[in-house]
N, C-alpha and C. Protein backbone atom coordinates (compact mmCIF):
# COMPACT_ATOMS: atom_id res chain seq x y z
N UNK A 1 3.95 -1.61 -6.24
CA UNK A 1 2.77 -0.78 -6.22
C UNK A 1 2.18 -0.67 -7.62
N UNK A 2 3.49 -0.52 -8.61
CA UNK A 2 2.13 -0.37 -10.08
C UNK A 2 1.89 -1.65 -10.04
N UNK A 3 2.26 -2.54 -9.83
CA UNK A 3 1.92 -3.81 -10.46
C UNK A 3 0.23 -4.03 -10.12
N UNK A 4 0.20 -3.88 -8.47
CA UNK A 4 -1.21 -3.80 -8.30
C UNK A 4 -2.43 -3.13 -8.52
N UNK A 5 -1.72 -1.69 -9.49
CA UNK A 5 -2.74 -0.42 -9.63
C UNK A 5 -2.86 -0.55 -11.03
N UNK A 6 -2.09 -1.52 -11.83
CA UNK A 6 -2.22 -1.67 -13.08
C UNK A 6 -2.53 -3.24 -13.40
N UNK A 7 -3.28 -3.56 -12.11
CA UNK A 7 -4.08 -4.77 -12.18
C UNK A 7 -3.18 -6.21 -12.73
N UNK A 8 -1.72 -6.28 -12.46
CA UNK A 8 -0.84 -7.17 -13.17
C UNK A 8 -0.54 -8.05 -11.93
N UNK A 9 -1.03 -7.50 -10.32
CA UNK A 9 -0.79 -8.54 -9.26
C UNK A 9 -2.65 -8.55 -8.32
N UNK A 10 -2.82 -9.62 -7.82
CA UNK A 10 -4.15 -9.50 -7.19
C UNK A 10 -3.46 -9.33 -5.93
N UNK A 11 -4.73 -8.20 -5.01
CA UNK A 11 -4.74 -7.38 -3.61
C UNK A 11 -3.94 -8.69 -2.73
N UNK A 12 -4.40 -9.16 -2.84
CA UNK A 12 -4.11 -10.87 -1.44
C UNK A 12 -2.60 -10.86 -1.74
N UNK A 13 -1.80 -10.84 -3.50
CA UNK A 13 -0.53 -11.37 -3.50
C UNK A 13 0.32 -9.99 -3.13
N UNK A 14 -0.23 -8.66 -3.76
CA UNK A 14 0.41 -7.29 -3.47
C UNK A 14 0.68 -7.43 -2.11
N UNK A 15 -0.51 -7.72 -1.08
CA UNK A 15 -0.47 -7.42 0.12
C UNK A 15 0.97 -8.90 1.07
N UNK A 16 0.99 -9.88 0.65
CA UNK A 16 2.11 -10.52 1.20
C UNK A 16 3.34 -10.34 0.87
N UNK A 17 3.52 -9.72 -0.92
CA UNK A 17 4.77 -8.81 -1.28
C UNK A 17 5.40 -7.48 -0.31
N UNK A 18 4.22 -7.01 -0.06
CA UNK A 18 4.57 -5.64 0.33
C UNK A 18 4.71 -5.72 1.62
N UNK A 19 4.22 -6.59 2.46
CA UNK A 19 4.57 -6.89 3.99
C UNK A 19 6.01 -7.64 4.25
N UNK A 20 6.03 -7.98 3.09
CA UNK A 20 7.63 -9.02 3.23
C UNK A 20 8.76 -7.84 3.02
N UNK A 21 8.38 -7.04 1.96
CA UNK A 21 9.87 -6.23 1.00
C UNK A 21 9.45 -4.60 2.87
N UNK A 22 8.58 -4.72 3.55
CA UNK A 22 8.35 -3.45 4.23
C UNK A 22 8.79 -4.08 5.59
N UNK A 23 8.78 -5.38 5.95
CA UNK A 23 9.25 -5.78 7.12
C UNK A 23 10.93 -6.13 7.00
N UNK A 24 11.15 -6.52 5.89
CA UNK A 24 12.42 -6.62 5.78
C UNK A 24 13.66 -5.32 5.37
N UNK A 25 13.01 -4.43 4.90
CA UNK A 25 13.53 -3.07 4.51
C UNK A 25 14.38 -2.35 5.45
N UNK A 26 15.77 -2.63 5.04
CA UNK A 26 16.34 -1.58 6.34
C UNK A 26 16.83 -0.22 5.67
N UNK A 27 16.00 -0.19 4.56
CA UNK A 27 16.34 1.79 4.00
C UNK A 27 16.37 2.77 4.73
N UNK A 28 17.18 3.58 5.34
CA UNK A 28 17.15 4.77 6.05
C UNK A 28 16.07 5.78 4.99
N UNK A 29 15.01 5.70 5.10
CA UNK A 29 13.79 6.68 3.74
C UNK A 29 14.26 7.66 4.81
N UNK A 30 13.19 8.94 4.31
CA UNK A 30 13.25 10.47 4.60
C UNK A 30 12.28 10.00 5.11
N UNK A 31 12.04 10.56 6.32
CA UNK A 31 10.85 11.07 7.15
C UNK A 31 9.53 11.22 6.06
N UNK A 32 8.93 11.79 5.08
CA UNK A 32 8.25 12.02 4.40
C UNK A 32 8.06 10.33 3.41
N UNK A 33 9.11 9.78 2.82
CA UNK A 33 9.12 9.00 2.56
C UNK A 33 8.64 7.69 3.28
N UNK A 34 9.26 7.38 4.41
CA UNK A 34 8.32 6.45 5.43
C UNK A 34 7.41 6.55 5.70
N UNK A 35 6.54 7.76 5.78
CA UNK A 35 5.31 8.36 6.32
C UNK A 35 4.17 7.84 4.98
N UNK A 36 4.50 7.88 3.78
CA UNK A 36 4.17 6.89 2.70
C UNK A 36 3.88 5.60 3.11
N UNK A 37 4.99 5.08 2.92
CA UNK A 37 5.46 3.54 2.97
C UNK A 37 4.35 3.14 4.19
N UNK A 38 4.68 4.06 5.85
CA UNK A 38 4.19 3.34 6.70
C UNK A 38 2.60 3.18 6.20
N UNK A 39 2.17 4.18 5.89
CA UNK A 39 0.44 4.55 5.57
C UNK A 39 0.28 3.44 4.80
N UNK A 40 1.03 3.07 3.82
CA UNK A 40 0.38 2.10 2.67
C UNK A 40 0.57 0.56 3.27
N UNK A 41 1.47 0.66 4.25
CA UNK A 41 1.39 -1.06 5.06
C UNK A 41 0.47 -0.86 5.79
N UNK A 42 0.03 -0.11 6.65
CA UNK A 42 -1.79 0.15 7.52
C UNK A 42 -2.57 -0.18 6.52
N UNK A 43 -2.70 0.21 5.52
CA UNK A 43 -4.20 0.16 4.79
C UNK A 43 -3.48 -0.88 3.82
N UNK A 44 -2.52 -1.62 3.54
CA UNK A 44 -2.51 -3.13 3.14
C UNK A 44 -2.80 -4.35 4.09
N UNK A 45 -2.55 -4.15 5.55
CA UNK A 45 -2.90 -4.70 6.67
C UNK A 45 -4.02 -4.65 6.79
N UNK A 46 -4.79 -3.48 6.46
CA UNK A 46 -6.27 -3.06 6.47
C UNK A 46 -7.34 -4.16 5.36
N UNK A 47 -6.37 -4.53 3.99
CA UNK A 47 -6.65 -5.39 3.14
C UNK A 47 -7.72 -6.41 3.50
N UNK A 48 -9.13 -6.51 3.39
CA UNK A 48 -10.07 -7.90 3.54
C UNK A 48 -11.10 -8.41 2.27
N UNK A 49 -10.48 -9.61 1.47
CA UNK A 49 -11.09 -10.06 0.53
C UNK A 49 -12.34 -10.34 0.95
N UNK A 50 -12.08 -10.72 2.08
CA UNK A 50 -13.94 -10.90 2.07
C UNK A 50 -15.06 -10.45 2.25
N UNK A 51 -16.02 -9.85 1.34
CA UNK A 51 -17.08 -9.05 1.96
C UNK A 51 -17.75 -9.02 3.61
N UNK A 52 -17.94 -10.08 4.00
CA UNK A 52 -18.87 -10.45 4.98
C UNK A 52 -18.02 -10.68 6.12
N UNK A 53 -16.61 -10.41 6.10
CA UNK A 53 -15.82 -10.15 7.29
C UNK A 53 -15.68 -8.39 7.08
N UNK A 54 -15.49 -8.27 5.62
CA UNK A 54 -15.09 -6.83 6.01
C UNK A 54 -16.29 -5.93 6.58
N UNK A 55 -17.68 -6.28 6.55
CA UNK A 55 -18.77 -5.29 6.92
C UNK A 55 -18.74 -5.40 8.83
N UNK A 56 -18.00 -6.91 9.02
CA UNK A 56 -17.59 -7.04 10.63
C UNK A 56 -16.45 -5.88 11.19
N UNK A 57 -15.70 -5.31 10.08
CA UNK A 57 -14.49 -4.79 10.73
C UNK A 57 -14.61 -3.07 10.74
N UNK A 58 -14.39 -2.66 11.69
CA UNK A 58 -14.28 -1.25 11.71
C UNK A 58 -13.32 -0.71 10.27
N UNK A 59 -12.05 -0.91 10.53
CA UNK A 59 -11.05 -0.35 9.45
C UNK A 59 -10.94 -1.81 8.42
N UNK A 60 -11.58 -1.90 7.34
CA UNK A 60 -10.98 -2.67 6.02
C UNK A 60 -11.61 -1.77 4.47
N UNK A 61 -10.20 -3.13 4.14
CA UNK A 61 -10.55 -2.15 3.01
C UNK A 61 -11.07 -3.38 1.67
N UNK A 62 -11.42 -2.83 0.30
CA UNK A 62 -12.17 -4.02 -0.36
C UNK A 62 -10.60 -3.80 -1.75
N UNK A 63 -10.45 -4.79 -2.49
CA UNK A 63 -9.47 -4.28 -3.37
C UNK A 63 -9.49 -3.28 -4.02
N UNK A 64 -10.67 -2.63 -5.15
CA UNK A 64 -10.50 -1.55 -5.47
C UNK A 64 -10.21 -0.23 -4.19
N UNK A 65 -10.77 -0.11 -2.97
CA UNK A 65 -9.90 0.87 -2.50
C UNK A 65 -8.56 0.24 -2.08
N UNK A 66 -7.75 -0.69 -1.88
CA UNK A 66 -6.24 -1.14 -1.37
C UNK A 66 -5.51 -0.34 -2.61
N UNK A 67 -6.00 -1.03 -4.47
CA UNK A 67 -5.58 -0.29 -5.50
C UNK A 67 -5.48 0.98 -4.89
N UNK A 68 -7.11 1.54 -5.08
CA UNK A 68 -6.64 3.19 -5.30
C UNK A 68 -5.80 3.42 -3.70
N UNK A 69 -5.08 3.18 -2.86
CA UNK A 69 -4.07 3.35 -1.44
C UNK A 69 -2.90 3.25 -2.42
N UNK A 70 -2.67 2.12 -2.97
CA UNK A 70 -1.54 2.18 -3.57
C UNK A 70 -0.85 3.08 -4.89
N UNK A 71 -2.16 3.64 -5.43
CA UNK A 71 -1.60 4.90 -6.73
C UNK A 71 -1.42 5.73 -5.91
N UNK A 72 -2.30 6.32 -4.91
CA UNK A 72 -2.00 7.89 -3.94
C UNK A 72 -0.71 7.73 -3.72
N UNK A 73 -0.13 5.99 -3.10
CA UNK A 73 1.27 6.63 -2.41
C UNK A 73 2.03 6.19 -3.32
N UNK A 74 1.73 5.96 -4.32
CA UNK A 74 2.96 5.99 -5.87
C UNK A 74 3.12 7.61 -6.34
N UNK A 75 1.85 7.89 -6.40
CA UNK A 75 1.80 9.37 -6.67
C UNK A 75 2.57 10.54 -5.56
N UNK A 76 2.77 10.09 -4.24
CA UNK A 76 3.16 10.43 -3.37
C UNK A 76 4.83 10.31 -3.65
N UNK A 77 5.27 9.40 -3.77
CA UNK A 77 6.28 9.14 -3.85
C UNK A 77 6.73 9.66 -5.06
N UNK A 78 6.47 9.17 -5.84
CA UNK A 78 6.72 10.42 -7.34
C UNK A 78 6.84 11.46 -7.37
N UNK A 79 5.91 12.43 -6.38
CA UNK A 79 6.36 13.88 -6.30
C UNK A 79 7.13 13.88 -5.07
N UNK A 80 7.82 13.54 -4.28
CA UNK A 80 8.89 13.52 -3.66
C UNK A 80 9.75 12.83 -4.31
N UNK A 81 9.96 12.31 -5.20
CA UNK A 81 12.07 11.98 -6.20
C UNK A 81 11.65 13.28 -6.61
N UNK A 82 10.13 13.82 -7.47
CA UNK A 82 10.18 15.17 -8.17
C UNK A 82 11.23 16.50 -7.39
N UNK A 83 10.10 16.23 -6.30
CA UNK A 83 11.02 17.45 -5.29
C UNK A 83 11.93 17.11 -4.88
N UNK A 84 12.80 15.94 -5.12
CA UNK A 84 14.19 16.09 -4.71
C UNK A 84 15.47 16.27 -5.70
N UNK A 85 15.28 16.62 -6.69
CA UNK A 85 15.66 16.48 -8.11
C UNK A 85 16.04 18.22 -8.38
């Protein structure tokens, strides 16, 4: 997730990382914790580089909003280790 919010991976490669490490993941997370995770694989699934498909699609998203999906649930996740600490 920072990698893509600190612009060091492009949306297209974040988004086949994060479908691979989220389909393969057998972490027992906290309820709160998955509820993250799941949200940020919807709206990476949601992911469409291309303008002129994405104005076709009800739910997409363009990279700068996939980025800003991925700081909320970094930030998300950050204050839950906070609150578990």
């Amino acid at each position: 997730m920072s990698a893509l919010v600190e612009r060091g991976i492009d949306p297209a490669e974040f988004r086949q990382r994060y479908s691979d490490l989220y389909l393969g993941d057998d972490t027992m997370w906290s309820d709160a914790e998955f509820g993250v995770l799941d949200k940020l694989f919807a709206e990476t699934d949601d992911f469409e580089p291309d303008p002129l498909l994405r104005a076709e699609l009800v739910h997409s998203l363009d990279a700068d909003e996939l980025r800003q999906s991925a700081a909320n649930a970094l930030g998300r996740l950050r204050a839950l280790a906070q609150d578990q600490q």
